[in-house]
Protein backbone atom coordinates (compact mmCIF):
# COMPACT_ATOMS: atom_id res chain seq x y z
CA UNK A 1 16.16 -52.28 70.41
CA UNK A 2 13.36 -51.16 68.13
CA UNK A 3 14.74 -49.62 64.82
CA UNK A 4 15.49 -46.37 64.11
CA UNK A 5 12.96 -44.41 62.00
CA UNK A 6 13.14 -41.73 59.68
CA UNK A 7 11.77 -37.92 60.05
CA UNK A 8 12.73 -36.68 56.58
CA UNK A 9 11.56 -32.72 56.80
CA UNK A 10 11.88 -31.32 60.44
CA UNK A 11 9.77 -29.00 60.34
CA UNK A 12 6.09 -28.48 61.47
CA UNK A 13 4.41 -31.62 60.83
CA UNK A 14 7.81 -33.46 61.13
CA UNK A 15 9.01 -32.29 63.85
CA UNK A 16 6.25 -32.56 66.15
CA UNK A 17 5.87 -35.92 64.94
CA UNK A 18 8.84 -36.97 65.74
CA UNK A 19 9.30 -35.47 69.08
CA UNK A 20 6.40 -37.24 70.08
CA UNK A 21 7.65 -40.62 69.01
CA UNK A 22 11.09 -39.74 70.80
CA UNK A 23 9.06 -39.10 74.37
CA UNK A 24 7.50 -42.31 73.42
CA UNK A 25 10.83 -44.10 73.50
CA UNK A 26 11.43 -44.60 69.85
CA UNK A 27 14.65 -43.56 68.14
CA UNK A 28 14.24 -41.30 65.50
CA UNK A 29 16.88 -39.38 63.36
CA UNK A 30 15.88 -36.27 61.88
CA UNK A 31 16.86 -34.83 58.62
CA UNK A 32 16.69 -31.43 57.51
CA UNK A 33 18.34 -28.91 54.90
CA UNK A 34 18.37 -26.13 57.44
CA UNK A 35 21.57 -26.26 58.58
CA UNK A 36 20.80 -23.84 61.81
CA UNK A 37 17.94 -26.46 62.71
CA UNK A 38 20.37 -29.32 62.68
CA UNK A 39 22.92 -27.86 64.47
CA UNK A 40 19.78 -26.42 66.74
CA UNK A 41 18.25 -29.77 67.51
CA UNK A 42 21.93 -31.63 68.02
CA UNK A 43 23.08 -29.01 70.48
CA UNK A 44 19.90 -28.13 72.46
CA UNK A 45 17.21 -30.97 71.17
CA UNK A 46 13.84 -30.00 69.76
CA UNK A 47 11.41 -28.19 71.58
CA UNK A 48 7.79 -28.46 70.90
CA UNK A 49 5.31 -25.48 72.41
CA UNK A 50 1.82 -24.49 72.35
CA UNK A 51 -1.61 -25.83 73.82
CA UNK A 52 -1.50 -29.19 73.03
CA UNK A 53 2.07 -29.97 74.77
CA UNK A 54 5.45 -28.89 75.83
CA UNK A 55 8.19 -31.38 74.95
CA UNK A 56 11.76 -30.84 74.96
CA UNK A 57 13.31 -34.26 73.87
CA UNK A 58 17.35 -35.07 72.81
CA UNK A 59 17.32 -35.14 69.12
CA UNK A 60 19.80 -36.86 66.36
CA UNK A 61 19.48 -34.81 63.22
CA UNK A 62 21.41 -34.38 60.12
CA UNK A 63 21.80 -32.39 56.80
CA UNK A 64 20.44 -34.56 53.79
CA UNK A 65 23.54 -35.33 52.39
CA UNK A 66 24.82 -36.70 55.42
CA UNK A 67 21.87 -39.27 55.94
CA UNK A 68 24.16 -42.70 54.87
CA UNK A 69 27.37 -41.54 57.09
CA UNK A 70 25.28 -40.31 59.56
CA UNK A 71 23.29 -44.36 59.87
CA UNK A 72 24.58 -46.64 57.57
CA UNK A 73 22.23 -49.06 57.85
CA UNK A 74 18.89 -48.65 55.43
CA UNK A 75 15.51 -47.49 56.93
CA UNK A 76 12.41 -49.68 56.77
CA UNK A 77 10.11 -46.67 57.82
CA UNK A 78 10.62 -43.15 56.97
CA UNK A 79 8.51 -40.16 57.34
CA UNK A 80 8.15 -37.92 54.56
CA UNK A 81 7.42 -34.37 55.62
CA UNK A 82 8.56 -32.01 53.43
CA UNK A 83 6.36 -28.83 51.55
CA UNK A 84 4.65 -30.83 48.60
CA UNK A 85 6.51 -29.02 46.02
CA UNK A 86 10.46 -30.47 47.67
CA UNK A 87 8.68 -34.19 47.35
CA UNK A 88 10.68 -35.37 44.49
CA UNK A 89 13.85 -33.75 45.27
CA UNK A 90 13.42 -35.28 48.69
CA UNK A 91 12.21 -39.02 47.91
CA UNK A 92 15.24 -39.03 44.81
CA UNK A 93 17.51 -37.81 48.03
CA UNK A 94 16.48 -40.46 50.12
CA UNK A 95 15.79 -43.52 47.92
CA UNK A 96 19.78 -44.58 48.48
CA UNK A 97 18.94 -44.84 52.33
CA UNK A 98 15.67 -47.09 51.79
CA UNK A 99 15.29 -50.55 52.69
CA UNK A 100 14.79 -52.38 49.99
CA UNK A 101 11.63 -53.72 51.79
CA UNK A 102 10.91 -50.20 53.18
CA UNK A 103 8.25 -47.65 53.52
CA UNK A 104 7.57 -43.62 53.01
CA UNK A 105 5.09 -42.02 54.56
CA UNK A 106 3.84 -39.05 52.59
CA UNK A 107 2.95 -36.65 55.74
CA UNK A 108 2.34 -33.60 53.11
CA UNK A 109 -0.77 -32.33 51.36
CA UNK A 110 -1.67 -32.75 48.11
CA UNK A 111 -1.40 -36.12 46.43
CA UNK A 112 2.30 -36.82 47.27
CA UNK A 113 2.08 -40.19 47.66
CA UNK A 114 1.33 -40.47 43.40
CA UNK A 115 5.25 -39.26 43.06
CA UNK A 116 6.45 -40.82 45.78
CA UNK A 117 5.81 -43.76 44.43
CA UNK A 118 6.78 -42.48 40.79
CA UNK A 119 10.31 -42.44 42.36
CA UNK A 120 10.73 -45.17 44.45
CA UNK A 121 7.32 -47.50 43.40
CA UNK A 122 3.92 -48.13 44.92
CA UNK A 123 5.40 -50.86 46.92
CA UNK A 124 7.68 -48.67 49.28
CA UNK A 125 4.70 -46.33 49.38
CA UNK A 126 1.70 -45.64 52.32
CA UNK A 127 -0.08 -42.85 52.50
CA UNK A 128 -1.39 -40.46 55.64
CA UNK A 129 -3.28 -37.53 55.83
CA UNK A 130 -2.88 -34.73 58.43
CA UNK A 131 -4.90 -31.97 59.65
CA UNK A 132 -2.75 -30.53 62.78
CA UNK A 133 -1.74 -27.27 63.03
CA UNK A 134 1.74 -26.40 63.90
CA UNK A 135 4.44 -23.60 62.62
CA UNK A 136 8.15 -24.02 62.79
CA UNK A 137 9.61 -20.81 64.69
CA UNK A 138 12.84 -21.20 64.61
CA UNK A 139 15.67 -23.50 65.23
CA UNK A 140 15.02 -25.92 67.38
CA UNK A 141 11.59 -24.87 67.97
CA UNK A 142 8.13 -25.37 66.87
CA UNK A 143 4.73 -24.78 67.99
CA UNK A 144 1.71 -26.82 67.68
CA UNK A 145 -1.57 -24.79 68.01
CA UNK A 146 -3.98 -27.71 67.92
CA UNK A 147 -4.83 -31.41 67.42
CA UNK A 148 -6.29 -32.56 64.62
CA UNK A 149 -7.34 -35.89 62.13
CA UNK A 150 -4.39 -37.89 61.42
CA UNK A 151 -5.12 -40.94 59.37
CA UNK A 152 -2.95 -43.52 57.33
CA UNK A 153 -3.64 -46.53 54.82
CA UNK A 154 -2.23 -48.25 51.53
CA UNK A 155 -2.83 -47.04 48.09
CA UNK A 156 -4.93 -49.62 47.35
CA UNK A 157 -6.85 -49.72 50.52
CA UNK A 158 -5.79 -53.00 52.45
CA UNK A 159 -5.31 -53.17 55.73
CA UNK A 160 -1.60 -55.04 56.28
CA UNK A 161 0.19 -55.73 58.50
CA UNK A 162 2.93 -52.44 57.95
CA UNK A 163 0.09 -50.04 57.89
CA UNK A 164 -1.01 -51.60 61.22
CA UNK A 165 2.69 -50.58 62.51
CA UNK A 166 2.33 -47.38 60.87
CA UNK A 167 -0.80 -46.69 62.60
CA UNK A 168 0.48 -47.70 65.91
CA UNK A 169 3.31 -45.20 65.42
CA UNK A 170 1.31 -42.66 64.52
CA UNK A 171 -1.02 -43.24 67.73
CA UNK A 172 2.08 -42.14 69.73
CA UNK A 173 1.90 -38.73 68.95
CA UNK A 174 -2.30 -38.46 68.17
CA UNK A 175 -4.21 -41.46 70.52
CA UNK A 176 -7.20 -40.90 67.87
CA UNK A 177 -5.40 -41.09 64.27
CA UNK A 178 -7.63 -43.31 62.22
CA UNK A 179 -6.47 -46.65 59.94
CA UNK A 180 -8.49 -46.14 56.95
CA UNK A 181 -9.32 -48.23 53.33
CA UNK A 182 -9.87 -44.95 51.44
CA UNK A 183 -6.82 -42.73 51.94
CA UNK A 184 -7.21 -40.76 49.28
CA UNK A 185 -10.89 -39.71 50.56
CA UNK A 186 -8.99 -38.02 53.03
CA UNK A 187 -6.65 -36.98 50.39
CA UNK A 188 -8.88 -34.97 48.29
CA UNK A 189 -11.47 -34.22 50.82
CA UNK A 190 -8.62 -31.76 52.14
CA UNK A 191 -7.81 -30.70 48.86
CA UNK A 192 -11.47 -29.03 48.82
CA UNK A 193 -10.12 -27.74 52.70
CA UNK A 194 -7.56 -26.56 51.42
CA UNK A 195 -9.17 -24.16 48.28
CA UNK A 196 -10.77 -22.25 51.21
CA UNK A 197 -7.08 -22.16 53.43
CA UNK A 198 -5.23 -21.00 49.73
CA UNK A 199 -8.43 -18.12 50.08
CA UNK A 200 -8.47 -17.20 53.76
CA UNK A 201 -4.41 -16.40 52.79
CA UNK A 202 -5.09 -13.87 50.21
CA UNK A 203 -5.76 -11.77 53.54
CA UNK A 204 -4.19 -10.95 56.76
CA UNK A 205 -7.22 -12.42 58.67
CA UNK A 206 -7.19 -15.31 60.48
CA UNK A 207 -9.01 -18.39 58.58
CA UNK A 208 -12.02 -18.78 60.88
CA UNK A 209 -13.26 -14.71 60.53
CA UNK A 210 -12.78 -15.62 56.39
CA UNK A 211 -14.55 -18.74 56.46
CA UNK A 212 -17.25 -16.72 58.88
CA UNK A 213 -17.46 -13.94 56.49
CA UNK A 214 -20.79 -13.57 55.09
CA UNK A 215 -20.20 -11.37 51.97
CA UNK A 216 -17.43 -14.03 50.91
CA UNK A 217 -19.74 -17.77 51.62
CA UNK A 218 -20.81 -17.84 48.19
CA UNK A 219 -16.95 -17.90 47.04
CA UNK A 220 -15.60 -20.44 49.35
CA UNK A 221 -18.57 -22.80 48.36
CA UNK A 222 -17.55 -22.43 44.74
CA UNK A 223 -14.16 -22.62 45.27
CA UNK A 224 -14.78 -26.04 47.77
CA UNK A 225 -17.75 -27.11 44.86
CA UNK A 226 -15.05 -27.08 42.31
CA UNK A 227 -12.61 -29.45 43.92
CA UNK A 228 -14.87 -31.71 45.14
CA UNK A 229 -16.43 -32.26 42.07
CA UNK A 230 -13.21 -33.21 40.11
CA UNK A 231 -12.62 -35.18 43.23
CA UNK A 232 -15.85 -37.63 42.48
CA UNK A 233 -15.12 -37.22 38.85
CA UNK A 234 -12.05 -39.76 39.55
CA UNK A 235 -14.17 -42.06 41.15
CA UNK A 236 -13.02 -40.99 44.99
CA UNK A 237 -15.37 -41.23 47.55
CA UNK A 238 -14.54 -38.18 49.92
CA UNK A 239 -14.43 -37.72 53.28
CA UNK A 240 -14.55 -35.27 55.83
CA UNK A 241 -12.34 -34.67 58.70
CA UNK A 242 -12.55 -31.46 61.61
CA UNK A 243 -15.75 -29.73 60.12
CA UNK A 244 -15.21 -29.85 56.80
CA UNK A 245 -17.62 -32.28 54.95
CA UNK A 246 -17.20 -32.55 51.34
CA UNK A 247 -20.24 -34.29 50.64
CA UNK A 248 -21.75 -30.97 51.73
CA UNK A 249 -20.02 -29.07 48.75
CA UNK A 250 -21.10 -32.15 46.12
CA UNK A 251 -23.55 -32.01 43.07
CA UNK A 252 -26.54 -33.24 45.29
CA UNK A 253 -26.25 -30.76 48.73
CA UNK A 254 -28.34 -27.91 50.12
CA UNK A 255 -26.96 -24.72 50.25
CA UNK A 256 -27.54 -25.36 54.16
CA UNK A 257 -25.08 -28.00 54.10
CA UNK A 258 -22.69 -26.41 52.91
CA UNK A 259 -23.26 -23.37 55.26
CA UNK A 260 -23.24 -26.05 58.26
CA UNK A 261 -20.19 -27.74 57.17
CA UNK A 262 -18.40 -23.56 57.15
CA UNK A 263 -19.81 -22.87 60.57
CA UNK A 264 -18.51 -26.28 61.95
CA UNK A 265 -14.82 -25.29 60.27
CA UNK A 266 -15.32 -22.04 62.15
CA UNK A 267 -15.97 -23.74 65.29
CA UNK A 268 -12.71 -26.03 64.83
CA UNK A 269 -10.27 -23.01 63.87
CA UNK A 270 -11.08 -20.75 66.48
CA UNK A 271 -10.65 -23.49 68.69
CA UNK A 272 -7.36 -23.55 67.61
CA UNK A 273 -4.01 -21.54 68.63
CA UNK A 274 -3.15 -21.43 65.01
CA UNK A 275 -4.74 -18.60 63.54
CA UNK A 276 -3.69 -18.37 60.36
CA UNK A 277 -2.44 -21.27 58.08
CA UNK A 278 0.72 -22.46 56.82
CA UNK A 279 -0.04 -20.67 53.27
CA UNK A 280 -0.02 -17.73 54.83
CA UNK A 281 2.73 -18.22 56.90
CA UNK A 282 4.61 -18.99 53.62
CA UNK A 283 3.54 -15.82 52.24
CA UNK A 284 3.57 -12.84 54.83
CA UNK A 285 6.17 -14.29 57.11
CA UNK A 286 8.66 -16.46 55.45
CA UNK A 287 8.30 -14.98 52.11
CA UNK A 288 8.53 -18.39 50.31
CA UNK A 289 6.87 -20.35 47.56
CA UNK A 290 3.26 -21.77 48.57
CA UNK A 291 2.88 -25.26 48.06
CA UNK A 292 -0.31 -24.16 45.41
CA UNK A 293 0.76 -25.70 42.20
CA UNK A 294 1.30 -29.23 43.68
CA UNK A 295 -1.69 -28.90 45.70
CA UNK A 296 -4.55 -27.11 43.04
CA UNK A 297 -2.54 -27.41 39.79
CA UNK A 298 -3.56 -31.01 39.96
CA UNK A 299 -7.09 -29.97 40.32
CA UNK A 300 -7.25 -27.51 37.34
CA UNK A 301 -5.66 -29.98 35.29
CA UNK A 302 -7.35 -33.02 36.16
CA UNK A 303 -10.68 -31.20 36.12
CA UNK A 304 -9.70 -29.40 32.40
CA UNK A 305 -9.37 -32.29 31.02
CA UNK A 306 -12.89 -33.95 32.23
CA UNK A 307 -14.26 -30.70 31.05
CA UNK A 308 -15.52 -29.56 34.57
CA UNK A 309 -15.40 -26.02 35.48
CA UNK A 310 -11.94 -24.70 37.42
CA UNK A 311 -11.85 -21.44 36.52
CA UNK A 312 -12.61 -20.03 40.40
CA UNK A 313 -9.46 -22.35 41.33
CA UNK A 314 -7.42 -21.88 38.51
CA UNK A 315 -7.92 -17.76 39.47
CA UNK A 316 -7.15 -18.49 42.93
CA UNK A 317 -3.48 -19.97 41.76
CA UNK A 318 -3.00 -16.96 39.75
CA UNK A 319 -3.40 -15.03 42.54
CA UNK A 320 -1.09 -16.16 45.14
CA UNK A 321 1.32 -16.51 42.50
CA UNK A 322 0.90 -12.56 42.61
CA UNK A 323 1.42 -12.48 45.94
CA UNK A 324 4.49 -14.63 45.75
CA UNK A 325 6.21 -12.77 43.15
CA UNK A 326 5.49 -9.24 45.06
CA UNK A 327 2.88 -7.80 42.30
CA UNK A 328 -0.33 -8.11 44.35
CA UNK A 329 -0.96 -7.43 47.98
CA UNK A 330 -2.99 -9.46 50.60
CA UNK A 331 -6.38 -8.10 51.36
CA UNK A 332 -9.82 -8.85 51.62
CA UNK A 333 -10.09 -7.07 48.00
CA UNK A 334 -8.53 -10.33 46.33
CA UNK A 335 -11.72 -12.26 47.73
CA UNK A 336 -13.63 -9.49 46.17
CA UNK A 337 -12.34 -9.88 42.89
CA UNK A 338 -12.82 -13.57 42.44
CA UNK A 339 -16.36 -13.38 43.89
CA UNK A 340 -17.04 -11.43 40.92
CA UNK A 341 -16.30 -14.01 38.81
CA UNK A 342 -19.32 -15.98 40.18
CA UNK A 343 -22.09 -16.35 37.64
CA UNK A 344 -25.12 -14.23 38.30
């Protein structure tokens, strides 16, 4: 019998993971601190809606601090799929259950997969990159709205044999996810996606009529310039993924590219059954945190101290912060007021 693997965050990305992997015949045991989702899942399994697929599949799950009495055997694989701001809290919480010879899988944004490994050491670390969207809806259920890139590789960019595995696993749930040398490409080319996601949240509209919005192009291309140039300032080639090409937003593009590369992002979202993105989810339905400091703070900080400019991002942070904390409201006006810090 093939080993059980680990879903560590049951939520969107996790869960629909997972479920997949379970209709594929693998056993997986989910973790999650919602207690109602546990209780959800063991009583009535998880059900996955939308689009893309309807699953309803049996599901073992468990609170966090009932991982080792739940299995007390140690994981070689586990699946890391918590907001990017829980990642150490998590990966401390699960190191004990680790194979000594095992794996995470950072299925987060940001750069995860540099604390991960902080915690528990490059070795026992892989990285992926995903792009689906999906929303958890409540207990037991979740809905993905689309498919989208899903690509894996070591830090260091070698093709072995575990990432192989990993890759296989992840072809379960998305037949085209890639097995790639550059992972962080991926990494930070949807770190400059995800500039324009933290700005299409400021609002109530849905991200393809903000990236579509003509008065607002000339912010989003700043905002996406920005990140991609710290990006190539640490010596990552980017890459592009669903529409978004960050070579378009580099030092040596057309304003045309970077227009195309918009359109083709409008094409992909409303394409999609997700609307609106998990930021705003976060902030207009779930009234939680955004995941904005571990996902731009790096940015503003790594690009501070090479002396590039970050002031558009840095303003962006500020502002869902304001949102967070109840002192600003969403609406278009927030675009407004960071397109007028554009020179000129």
């Amino acid at each position: 019998m093939d080993e059980a693997l680990l879903i560590w965050g049951a939520g969107a990305m996790g869960g629909s993971i997972g479920a997949a992997l379970v209709e594929a015949g693998r056993p997986v045991i989910f973790v999650d601190r919602d207690a109602q989702h546990v209780r959800a899942m063991d009583e009535r399994g998880l059900r996955i809606t939308g689009p893309v697929t309807e699953l309803h599949v049996p599901a073992a799950a468990t609170l966090p601090s009932e991982v080792a009495a739940f299995h007390p055997v140690p994981f070689s694989t586990v699946f890391l799929c918590v907001k990017a701001h829980h990642t150490r809290e998590a990966v401390t919480q699960l190191a004990p259950v680790l194979a000594d010879d095992g794996v995470v899988v950072s299925i987060q944004n940001g750069l995860c997969e540099l604390e991960i490994a902080d915690v528990v050491g490059r070795k026992r670390t892989l990285g992926a990159f995903v792009n689906f969207g999906a929303d958890f809806l409540e207990p037991g259920l979740v809905h993905r709205g689309n498919r989208g890139a899903v690509v894996v590789g070591e830090l260091d960019g070698q093709l072995t044999h575990r990432v192989r595995k990993i890759h296989r696993l992840l072809r379960l749930f998305e037949p085209d996810a890639l097995l790639s040398d550059n992972i962080f490409g991926y990494l930070w080319g949807k770190l400059g996606y995800a500039a324009l996601l933290f700005a299409t949240a400021l609002t109530d509209e849905s991200i393809a009529d903000v990236l579509a919005s003509s008065p607002h192009r000339s912010l989003l291309k700043a905002l996406a310039r920005e990140v991609v140039a710290v990006g190539e300032s640490q010596g990552v080639r980017l890459l592009g993924f669903d529409g978004f090409n960050p070579l378009a937003f580099g030092g040596d593009a057309s304003d045309g590219e970077a227009e195309a590369s918009l359109d083709d992002l409008v094409d992909f979202n409303r394409a999609s059954a997700k609307t609106h993105s998990g930021i705003w989810r976060d902030l207009a339905v779930r009234k939680r945190r955004t995941e904005v400091d571990a996902q731009l703070g790096p940015v503003v900080k790594l690009g501070s101290d090479a002396g590039l400019p970050v002031a558009l991002t840095a303003a962006l942070i500020r502002q869902i912060h304001e949102i967070e904390e109840g002192t600003r409201k969403r609406g278009w006006e927030n675009l407004v007021e960071l397109r007028a810090q554009l020179p000129g």
